[in-house]
Protein backbone atom coordinates (compact mmCIF):
# COMPACT_ATOMS: atom_id res chain seq x y z
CA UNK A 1 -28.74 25.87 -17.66
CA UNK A 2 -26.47 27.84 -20.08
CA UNK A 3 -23.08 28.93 -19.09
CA UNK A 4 -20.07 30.13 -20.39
CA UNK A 5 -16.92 28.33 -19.29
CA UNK A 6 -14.17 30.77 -18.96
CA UNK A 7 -11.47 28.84 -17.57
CA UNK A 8 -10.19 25.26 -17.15
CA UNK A 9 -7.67 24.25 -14.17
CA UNK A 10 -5.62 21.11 -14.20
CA UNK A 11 -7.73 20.21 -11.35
CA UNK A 12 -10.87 18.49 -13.27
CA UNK A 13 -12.88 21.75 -12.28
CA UNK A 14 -14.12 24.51 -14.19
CA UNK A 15 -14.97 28.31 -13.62
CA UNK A 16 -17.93 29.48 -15.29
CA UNK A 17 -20.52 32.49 -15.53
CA UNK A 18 -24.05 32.38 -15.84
CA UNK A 19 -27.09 34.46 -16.27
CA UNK A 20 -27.04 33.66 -11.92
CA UNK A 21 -23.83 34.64 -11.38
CA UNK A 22 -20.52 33.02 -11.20
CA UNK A 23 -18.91 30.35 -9.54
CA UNK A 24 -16.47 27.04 -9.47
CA UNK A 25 -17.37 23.42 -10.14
CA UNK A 26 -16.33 20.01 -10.85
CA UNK A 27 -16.60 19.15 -14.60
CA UNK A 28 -17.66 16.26 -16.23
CA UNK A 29 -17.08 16.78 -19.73
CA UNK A 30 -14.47 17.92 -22.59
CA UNK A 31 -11.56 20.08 -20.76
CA UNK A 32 -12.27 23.71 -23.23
CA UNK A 33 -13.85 26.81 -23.03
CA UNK A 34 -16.76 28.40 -24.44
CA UNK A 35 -20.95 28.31 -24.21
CA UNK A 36 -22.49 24.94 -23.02
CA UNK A 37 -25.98 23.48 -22.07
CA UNK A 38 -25.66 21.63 -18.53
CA UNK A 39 -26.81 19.73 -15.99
CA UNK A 40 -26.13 21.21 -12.85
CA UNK A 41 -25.86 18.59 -9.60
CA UNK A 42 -25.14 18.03 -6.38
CA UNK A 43 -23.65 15.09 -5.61
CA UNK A 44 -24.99 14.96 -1.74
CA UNK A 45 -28.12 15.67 0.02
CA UNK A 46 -28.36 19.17 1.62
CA UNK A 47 -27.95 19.14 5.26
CA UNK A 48 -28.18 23.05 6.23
CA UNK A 49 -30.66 25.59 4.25
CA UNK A 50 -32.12 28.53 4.55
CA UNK A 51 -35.76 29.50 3.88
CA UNK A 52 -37.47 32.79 3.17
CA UNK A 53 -40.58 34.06 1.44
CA UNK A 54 -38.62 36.03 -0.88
CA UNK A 55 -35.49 36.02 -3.21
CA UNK A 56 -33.40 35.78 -6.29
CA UNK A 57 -32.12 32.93 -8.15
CA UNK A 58 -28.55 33.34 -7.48
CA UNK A 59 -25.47 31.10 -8.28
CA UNK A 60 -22.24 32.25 -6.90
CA UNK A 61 -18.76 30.85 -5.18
CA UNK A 62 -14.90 30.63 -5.62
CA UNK A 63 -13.58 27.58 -4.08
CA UNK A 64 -14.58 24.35 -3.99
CA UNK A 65 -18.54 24.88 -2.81
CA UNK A 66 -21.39 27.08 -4.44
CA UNK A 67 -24.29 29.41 -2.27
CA UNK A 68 -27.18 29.06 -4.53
CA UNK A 69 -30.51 30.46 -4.21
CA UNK A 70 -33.46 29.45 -5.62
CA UNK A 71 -37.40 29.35 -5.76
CA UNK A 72 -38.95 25.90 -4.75
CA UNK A 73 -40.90 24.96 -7.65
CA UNK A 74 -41.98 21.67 -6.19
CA UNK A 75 -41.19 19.22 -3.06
CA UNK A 76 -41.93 15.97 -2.46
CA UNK A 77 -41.53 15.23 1.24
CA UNK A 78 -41.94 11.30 0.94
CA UNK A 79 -38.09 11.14 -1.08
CA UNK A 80 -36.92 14.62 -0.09
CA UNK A 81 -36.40 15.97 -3.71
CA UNK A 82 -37.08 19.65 -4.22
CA UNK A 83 -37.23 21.15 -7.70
CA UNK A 84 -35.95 24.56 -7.51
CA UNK A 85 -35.90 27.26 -10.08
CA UNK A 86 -32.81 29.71 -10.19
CA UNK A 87 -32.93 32.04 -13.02
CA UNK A 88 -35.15 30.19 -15.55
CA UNK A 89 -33.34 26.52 -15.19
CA UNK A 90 -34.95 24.08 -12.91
CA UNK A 91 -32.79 21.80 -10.44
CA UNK A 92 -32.77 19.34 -8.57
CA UNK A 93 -31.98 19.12 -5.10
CA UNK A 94 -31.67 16.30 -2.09
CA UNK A 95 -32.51 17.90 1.02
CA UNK A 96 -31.94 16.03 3.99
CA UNK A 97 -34.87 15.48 6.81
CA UNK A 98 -36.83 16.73 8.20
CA UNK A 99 -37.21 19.30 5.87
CA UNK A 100 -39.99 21.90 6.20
CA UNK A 101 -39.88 23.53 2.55
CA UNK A 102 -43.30 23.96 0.56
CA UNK A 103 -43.44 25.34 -3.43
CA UNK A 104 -42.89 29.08 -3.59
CA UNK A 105 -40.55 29.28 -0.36
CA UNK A 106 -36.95 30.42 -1.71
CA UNK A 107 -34.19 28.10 -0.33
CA UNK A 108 -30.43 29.32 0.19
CA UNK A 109 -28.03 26.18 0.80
CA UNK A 110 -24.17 25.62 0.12
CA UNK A 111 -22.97 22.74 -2.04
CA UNK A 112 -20.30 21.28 -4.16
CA UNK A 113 -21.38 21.57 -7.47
CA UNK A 114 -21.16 19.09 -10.10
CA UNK A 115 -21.44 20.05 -13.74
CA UNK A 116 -22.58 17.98 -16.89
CA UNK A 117 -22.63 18.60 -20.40
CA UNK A 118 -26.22 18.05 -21.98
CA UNK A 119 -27.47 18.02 -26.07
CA UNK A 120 -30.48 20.14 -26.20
């Protein structure tokens, strides 16, 4: 996913915007600002979801956790992995069991986020 850091607390975290929305994370690369190609993760499984037939990818949050929203592109009930689309960038997310999610549901969870810096 693309995003534009726009600030850089002493705290190791970064806040960034995105074509999603906007939100807070944990950041794993060089402290400065400016446009960068990540990886965007979550460093436990997702206990609590939601699930509806309908949606938009959506990325948003101010503190230390992130509501995003997503499409399930694929799920793979055997190691609880769900591929999820939000706003052109597929992720990948642990979802705890049981988990009753099939491809095309749209799933709405709250995480901590983790960002990485990728080379495209």
């Amino acid at each position: 996913m693309r995003v534009e850091i726009t600030e850089v607390p002493a705290d190791g975290s970064v806040r960034f915007v995105c074509p999603a929305g906007s939100a807070r994370a944990r950041w794993h690369g060089p402290a400065r600002t400016g446009g960068w190609d990540v990886e965007l993760d979550f460093p436990a499984a997702v206990s609590t979801w939601t699930v509806s037939d309908h949606g938009t990818g959506t990325l948003t949050g101010s503190g230390a956790r992130t509501r995003i929203t997503g499409r399930v592109a694929a799920f793979d009930p055997a190691d609880g992995v769900a591929t999820i689309e939000v706003s052109g960038s597929l992720v990948l997310v642990e979802v705890a069991p049981p988990a009753r999610i099939q491809a095309g549901d749209w799933l709405s969870f709250t995480a901590e986020l983790h960002l990485y810096p990728v080379d495209l």
